[in-house]
PDB file of N, CA and C in Angstrom:
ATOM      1  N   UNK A   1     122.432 100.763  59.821  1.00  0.00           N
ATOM      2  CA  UNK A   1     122.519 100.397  61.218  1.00  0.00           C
ATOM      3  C   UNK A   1     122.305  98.894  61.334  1.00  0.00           C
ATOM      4  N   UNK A   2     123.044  98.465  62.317  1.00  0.00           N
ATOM      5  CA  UNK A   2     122.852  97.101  62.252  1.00  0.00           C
ATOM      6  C   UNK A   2     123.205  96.588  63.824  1.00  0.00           C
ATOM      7  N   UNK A   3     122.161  95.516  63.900  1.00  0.00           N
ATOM      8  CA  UNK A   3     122.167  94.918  65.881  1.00  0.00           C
ATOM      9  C   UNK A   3     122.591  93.734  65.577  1.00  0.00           C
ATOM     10  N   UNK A   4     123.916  93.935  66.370  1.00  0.00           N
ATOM     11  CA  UNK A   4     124.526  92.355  66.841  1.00  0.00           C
ATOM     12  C   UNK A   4     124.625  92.157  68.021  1.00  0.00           C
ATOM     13  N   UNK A   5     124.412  90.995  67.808  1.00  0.00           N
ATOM     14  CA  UNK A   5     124.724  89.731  69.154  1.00  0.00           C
ATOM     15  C   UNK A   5     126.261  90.093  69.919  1.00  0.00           C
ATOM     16  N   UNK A   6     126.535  90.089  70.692  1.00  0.00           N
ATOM     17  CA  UNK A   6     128.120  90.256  71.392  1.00  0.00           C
ATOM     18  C   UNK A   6     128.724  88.915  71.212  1.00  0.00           C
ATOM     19  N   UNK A   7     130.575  89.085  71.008  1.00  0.00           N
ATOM     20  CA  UNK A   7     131.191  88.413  70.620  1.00  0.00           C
ATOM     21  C   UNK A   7     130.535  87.338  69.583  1.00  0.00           C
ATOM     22  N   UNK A   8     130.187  87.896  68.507  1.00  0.00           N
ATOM     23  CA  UNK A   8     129.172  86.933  67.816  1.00  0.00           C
ATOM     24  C   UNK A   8     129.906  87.458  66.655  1.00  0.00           C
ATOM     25  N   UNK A   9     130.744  86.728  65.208  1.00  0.00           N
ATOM     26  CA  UNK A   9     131.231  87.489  64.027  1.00  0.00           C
ATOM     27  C   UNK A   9     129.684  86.623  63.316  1.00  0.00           C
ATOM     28  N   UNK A  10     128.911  87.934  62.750  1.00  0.00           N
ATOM     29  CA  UNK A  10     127.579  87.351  61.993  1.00  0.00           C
ATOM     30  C   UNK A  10     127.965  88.200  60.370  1.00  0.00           C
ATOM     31  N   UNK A  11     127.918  87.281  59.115  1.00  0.00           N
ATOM     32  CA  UNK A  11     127.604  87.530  57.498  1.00  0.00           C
ATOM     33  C   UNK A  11     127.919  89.103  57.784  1.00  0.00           C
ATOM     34  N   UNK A  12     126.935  90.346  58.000  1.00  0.00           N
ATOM     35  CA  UNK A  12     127.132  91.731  57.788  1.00  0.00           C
ATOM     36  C   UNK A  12     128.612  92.104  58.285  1.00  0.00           C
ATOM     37  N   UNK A  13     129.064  91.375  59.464  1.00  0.00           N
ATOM     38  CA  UNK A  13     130.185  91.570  59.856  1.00  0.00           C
ATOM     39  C   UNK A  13     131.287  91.426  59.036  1.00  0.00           C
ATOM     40  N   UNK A  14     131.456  89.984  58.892  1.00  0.00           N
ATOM     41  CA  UNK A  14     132.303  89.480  58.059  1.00  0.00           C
ATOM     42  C   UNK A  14     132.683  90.417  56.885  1.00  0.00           C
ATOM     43  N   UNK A  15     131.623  90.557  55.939  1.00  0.00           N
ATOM     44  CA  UNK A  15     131.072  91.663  54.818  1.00  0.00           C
ATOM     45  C   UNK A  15     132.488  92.773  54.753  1.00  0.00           C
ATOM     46  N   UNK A  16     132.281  93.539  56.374  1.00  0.00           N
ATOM     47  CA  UNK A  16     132.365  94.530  56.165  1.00  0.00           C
ATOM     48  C   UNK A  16     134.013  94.528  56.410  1.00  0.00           C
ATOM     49  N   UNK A  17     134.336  93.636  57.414  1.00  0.00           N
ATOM     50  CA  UNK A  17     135.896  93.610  57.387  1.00  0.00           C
ATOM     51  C   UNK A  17     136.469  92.756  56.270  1.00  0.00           C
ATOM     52  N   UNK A  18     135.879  92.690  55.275  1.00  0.00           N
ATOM     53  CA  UNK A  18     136.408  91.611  54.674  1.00  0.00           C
ATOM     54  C   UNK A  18     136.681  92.989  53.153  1.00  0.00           C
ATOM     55  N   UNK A  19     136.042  93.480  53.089  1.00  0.00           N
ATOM     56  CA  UNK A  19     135.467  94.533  52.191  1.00  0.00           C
ATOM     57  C   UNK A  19     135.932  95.917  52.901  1.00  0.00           C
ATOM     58  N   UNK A  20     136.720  96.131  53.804  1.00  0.00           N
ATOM     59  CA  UNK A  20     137.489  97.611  54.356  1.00  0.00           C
ATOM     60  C   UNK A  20     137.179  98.879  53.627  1.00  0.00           C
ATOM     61  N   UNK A  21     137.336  98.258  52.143  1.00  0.00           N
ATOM     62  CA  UNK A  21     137.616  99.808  51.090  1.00  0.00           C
ATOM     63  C   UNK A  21     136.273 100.136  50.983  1.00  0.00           C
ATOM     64  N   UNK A  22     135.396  99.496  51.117  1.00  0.00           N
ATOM     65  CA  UNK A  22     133.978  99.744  50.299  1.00  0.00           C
ATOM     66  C   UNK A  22     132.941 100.082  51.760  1.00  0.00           C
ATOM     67  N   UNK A  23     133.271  99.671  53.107  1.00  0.00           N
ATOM     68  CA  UNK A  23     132.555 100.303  53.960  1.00  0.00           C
ATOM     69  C   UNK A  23     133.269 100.614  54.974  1.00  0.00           C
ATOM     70  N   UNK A  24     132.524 101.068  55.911  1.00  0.00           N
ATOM     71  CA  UNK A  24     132.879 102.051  57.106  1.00  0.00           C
ATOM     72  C   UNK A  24     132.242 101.722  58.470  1.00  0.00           C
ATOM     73  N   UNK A  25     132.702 101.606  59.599  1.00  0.00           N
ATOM     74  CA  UNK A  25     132.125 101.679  60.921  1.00  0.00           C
ATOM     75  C   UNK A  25     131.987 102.923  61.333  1.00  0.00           C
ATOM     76  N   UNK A  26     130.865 103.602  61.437  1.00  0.00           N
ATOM     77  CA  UNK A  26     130.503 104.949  61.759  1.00  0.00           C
ATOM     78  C   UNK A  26     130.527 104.634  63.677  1.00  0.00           C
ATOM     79  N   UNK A  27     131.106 105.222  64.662  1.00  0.00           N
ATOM     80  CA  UNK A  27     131.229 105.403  65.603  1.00  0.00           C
ATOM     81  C   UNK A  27     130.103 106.197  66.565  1.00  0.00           C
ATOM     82  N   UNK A  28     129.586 105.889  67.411  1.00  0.00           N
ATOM     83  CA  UNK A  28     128.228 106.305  68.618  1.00  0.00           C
ATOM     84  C   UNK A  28     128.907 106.599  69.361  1.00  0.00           C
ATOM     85  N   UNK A  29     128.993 107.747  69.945  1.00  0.00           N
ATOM     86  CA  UNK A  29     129.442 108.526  70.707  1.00  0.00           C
ATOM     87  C   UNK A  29     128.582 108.880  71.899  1.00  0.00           C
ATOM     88  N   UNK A  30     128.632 109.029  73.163  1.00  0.00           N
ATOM     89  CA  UNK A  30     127.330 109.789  74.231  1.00  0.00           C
ATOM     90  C   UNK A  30     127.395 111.457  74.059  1.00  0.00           C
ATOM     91  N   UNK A  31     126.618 111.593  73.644  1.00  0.00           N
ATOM     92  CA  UNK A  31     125.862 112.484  73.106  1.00  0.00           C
ATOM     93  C   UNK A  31     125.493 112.823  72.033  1.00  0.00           C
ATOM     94  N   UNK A  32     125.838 111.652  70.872  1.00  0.00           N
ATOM     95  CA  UNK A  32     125.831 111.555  69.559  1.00  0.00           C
ATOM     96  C   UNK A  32     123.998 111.556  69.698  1.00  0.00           C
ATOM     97  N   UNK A  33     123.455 110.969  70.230  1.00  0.00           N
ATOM     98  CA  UNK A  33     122.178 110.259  70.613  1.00  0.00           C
ATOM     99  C   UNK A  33     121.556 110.669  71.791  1.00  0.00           C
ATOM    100  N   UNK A  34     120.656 111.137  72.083  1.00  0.00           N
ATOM    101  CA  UNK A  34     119.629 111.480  73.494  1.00  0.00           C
ATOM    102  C   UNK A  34     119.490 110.530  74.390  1.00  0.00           C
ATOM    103  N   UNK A  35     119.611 110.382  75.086  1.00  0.00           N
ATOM    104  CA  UNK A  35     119.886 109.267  76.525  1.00  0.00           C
ATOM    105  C   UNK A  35     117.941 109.159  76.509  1.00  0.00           C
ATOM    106  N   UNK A  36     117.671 107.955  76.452  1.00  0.00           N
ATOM    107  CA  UNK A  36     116.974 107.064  76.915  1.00  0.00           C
ATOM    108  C   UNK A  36     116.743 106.275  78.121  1.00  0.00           C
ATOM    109  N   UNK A  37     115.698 106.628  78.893  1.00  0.00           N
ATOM    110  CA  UNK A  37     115.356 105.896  80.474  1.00  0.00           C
ATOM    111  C   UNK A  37     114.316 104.964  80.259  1.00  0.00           C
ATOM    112  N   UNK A  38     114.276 103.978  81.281  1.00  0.00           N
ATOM    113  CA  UNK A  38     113.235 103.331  81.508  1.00  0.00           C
ATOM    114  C   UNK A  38     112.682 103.971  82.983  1.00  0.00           C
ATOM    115  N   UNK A  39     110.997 103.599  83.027  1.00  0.00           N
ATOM    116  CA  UNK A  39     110.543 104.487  84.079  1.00  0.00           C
ATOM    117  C   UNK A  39     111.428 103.989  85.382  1.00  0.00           C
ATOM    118  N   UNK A  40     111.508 105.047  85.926  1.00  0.00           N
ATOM    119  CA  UNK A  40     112.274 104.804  87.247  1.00  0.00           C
ATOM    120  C   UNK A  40     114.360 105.352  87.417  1.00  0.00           C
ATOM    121  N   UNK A  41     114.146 105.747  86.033  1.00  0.00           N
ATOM    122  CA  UNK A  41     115.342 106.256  85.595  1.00  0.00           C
ATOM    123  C   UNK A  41     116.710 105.621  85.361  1.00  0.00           C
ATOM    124  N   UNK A  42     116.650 103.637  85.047  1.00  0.00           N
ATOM    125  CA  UNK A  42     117.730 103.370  84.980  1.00  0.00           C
ATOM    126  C   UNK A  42     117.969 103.587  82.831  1.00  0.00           C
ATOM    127  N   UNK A  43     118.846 103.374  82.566  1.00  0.00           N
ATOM    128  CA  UNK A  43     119.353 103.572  80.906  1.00  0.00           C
ATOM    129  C   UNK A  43     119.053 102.772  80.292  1.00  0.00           C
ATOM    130  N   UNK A  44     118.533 102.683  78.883  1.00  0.00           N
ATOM    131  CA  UNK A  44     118.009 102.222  78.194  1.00  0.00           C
ATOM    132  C   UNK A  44     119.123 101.051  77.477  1.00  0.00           C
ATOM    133  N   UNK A  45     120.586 102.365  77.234  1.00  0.00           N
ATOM    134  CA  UNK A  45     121.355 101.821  76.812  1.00  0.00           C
ATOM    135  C   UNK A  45     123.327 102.027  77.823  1.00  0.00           C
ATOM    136  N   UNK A  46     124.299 101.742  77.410  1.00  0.00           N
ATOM    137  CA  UNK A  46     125.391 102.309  77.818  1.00  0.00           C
ATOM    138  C   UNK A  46     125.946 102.537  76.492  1.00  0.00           C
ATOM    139  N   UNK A  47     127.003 103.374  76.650  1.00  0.00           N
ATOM    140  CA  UNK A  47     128.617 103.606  75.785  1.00  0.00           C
ATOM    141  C   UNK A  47     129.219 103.073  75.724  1.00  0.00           C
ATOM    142  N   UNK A  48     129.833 101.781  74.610  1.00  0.00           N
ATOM    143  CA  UNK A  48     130.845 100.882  75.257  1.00  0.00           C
ATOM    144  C   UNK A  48     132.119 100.884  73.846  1.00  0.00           C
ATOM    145  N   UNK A  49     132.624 100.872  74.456  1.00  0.00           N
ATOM    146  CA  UNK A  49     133.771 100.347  73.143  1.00  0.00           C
ATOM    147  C   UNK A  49     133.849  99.302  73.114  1.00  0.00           C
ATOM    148  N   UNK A  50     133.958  98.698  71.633  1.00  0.00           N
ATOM    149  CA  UNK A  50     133.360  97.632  70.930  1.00  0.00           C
ATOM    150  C   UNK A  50     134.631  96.939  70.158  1.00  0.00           C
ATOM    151  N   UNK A  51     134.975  95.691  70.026  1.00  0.00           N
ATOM    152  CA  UNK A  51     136.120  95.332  69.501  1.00  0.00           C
ATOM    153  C   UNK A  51     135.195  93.847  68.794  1.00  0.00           C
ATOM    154  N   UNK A  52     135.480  93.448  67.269  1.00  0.00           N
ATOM    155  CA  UNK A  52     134.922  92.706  66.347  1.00  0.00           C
ATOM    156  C   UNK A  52     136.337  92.627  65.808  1.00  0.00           C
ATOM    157  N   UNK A  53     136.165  91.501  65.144  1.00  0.00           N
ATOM    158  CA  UNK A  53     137.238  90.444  64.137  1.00  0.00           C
ATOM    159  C   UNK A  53     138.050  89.467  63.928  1.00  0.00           C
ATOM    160  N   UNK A  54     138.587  88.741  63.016  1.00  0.00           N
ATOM    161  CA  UNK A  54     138.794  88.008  62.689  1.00  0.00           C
ATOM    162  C   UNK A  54     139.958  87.205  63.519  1.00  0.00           C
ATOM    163  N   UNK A  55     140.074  86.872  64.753  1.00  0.00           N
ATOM    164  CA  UNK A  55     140.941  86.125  65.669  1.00  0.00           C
ATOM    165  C   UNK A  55     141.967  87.477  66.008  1.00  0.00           C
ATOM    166  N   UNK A  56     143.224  87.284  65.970  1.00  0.00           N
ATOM    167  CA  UNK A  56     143.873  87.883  66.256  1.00  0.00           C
ATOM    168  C   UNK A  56     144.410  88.597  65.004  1.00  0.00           C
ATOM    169  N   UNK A  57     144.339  88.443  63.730  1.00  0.00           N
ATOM    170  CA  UNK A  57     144.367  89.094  62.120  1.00  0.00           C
ATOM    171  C   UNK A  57     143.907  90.287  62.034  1.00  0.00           C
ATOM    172  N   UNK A  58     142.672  90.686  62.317  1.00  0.00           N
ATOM    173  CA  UNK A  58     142.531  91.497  62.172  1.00  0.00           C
ATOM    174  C   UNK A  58     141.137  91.565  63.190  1.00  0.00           C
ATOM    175  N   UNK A  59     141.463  93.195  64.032  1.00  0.00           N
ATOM    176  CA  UNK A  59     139.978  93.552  64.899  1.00  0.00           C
ATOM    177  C   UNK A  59     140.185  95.084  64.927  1.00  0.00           C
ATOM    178  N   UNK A  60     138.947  95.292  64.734  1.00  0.00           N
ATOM    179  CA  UNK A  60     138.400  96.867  64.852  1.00  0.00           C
ATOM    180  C   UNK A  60     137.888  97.075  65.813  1.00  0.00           C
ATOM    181  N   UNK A  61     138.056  98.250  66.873  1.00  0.00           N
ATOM    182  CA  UNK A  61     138.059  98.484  68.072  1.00  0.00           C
ATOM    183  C   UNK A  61     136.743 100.011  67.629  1.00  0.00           C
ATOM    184  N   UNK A  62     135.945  99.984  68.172  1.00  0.00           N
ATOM    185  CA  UNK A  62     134.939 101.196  67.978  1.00  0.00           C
ATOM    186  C   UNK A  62     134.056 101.438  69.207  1.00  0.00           C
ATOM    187  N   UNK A  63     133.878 102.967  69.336  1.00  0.00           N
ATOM    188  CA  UNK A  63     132.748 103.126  70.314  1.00  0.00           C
ATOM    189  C   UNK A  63     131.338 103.267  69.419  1.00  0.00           C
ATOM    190  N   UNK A  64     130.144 102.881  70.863  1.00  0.00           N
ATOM    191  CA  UNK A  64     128.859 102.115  70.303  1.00  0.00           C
ATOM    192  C   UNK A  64     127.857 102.479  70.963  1.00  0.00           C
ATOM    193  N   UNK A  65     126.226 102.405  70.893  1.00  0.00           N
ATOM    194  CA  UNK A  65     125.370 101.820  72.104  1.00  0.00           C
ATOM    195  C   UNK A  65     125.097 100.686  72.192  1.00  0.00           C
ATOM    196  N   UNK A  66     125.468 100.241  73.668  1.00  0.00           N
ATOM    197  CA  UNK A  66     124.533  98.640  73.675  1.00  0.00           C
ATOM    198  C   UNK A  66     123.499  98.715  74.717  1.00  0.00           C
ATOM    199  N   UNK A  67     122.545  97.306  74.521  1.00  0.00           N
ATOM    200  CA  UNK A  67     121.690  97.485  75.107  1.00  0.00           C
ATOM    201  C   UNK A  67     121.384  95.994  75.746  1.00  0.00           C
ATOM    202  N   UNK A  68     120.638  95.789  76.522  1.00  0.00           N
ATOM    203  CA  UNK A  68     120.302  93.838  77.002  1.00  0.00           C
ATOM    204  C   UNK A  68     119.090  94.224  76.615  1.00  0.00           C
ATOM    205  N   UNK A  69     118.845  92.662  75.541  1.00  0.00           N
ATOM    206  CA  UNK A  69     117.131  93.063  75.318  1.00  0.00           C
ATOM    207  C   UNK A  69     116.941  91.118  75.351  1.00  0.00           C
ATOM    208  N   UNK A  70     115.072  90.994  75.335  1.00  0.00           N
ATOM    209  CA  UNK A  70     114.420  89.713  75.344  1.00  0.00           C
ATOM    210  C   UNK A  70     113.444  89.769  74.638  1.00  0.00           C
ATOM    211  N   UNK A  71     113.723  88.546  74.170  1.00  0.00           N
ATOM    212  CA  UNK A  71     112.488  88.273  72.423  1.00  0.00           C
ATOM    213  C   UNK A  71     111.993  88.149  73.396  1.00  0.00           C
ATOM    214  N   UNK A  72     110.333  88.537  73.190  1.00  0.00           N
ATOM    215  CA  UNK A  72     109.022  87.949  73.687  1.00  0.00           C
ATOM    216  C   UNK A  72     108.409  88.027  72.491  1.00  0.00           C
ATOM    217  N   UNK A  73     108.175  86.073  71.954  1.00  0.00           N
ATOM    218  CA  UNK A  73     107.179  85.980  70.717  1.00  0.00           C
ATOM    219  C   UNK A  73     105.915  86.597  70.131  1.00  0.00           C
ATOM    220  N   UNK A  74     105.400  86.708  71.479  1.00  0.00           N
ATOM    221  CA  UNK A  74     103.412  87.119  71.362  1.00  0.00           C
ATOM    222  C   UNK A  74     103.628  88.307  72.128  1.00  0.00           C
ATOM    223  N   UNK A  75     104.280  89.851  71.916  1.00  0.00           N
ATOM    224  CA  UNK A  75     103.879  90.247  73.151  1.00  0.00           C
ATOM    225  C   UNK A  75     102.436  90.856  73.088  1.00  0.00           C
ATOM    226  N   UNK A  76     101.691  90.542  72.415  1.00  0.00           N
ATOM    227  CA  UNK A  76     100.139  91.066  72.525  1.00  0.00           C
ATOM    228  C   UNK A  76     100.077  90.185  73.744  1.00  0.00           C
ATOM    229  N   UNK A  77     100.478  89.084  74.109  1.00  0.00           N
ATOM    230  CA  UNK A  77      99.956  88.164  75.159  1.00  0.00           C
ATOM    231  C   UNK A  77     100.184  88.801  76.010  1.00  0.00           C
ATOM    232  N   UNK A  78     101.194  89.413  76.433  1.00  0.00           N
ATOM    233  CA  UNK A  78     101.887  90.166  77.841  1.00  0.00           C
ATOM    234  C   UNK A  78     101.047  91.200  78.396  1.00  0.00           C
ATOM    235  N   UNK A  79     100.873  91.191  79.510  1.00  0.00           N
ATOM    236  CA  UNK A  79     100.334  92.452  79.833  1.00  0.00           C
ATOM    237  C   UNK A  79     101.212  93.626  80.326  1.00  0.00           C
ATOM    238  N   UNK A  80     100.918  94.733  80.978  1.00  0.00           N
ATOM    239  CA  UNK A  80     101.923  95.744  80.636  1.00  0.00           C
ATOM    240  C   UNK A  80     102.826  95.231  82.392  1.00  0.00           C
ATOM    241  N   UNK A  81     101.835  94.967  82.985  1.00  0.00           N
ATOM    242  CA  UNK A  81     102.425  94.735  84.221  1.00  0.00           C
ATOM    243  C   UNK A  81     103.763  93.619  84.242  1.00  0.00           C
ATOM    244  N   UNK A  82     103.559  92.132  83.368  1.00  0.00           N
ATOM    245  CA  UNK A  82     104.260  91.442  83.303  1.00  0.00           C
ATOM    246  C   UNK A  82     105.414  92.094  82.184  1.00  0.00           C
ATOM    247  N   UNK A  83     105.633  92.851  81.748  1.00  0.00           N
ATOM    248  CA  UNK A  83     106.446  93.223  80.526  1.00  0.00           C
ATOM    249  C   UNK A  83     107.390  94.248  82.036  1.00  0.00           C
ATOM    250  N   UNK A  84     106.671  94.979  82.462  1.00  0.00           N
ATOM    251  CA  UNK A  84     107.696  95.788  83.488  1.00  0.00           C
ATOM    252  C   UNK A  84     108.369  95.044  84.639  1.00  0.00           C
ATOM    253  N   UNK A  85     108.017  93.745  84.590  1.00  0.00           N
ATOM    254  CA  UNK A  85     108.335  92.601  85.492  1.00  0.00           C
ATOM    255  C   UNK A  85     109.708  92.133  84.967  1.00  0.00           C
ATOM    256  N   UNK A  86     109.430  91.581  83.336  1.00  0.00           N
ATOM    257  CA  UNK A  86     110.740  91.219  82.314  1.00  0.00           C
ATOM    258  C   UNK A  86     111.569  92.787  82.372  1.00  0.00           C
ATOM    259  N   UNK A  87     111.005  93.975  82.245  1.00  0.00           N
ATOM    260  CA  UNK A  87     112.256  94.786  82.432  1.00  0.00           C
ATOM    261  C   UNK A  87     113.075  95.249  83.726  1.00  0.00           C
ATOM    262  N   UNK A  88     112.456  94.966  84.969  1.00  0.00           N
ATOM    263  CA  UNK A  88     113.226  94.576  85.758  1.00  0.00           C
ATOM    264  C   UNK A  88     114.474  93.227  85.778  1.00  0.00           C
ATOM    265  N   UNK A  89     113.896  92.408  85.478  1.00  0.00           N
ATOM    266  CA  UNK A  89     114.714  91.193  85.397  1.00  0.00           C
ATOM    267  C   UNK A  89     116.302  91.553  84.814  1.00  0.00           C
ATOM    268  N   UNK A  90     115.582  91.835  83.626  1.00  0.00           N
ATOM    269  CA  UNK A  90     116.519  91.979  82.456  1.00  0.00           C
ATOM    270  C   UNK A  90     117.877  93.434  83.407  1.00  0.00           C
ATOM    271  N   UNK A  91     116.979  94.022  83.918  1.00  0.00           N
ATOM    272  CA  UNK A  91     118.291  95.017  84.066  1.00  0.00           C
ATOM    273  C   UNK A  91     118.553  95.090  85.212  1.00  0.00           C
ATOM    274  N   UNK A  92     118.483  94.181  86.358  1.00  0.00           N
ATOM    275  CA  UNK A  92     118.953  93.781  87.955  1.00  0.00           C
ATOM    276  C   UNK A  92     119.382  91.883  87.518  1.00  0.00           C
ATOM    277  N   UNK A  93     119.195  91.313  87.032  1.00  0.00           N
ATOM    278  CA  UNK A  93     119.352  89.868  86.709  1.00  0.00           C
ATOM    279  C   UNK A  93     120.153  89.127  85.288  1.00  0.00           C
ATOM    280  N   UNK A  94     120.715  90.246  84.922  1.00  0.00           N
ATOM    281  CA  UNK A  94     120.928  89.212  83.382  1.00  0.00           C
ATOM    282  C   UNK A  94     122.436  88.533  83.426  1.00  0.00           C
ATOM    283  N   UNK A  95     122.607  88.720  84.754  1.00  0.00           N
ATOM    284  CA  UNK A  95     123.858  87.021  84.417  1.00  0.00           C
ATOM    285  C   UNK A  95     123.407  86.249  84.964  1.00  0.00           C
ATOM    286  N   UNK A  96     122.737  86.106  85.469  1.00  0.00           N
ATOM    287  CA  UNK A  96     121.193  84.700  85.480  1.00  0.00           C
ATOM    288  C   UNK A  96     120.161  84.138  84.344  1.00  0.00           C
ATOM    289  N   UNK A  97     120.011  85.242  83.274  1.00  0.00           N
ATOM    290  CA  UNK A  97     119.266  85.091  82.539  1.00  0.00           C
ATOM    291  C   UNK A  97     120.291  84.902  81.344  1.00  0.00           C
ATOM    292  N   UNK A  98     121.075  85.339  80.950  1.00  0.00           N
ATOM    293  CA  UNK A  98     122.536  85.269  79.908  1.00  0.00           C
ATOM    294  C   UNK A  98     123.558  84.962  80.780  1.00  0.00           C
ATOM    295  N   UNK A  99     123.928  84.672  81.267  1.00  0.00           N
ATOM    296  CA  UNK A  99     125.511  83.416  81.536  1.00  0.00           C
ATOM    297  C   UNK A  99     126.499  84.091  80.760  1.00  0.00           C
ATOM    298  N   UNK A 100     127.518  85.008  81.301  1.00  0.00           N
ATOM    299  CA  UNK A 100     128.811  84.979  80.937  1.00  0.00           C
ATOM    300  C   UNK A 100     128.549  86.692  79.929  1.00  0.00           C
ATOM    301  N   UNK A 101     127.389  87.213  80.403  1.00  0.00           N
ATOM    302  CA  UNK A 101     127.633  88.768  78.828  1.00  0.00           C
ATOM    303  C   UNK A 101     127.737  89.698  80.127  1.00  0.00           C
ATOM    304  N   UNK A 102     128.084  89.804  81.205  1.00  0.00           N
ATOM    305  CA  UNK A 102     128.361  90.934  82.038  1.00  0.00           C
ATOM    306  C   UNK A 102     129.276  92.014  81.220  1.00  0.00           C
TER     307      UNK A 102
END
């Protein structure tokens, strides 16, 4: 399993389209996986179909889960109140907070 960045081609990527015969994109399906809430019942994650590769040469089109997430360095520092503060943000605000990943 592996977490990437969107529209981002990162080394594992490369790897793997570069190398076709020797690996595989295993496909996430909804219901492959148990649906995940945050309290209050919005989704943890969505279903999205996913398209990676090399310009217009070559791209692999796959369904996935994604998710919007935020490093917090120290979160021992955070308290629980301010952490449910950042998960509001994050999931009513993030083309304010990320620019352009709607």
């Amino acid at each position: 399993m592996m977490v990437q960045r969107p529209r981002t081609l990162s080394a594992p990527v490369e790897t793997l389209l570069d190398r076709r015969d020797d690996y595989q994109i295993v496909p996430i399906r909804e219901g492959d996986v148990d649906p995940a809430s945050f309290e209050g019942g919005r989704p943890v994650y969505s279903f999205e179909e996913v398209s990676v590769g090399f310009g217009r040469d070559y791209r692999v089109t796959f369904d996935t889960i994604c998710t919007r997430g935020l490093l917090i360095a120290a979160k021992a520092k955070v308290s629980q109140e301010q952490l449910e503060v950042l998960n509001e943000a994050m999931a009513t605000s993030r083309s304010y907070i990320a620019p352009g990943t709607d």
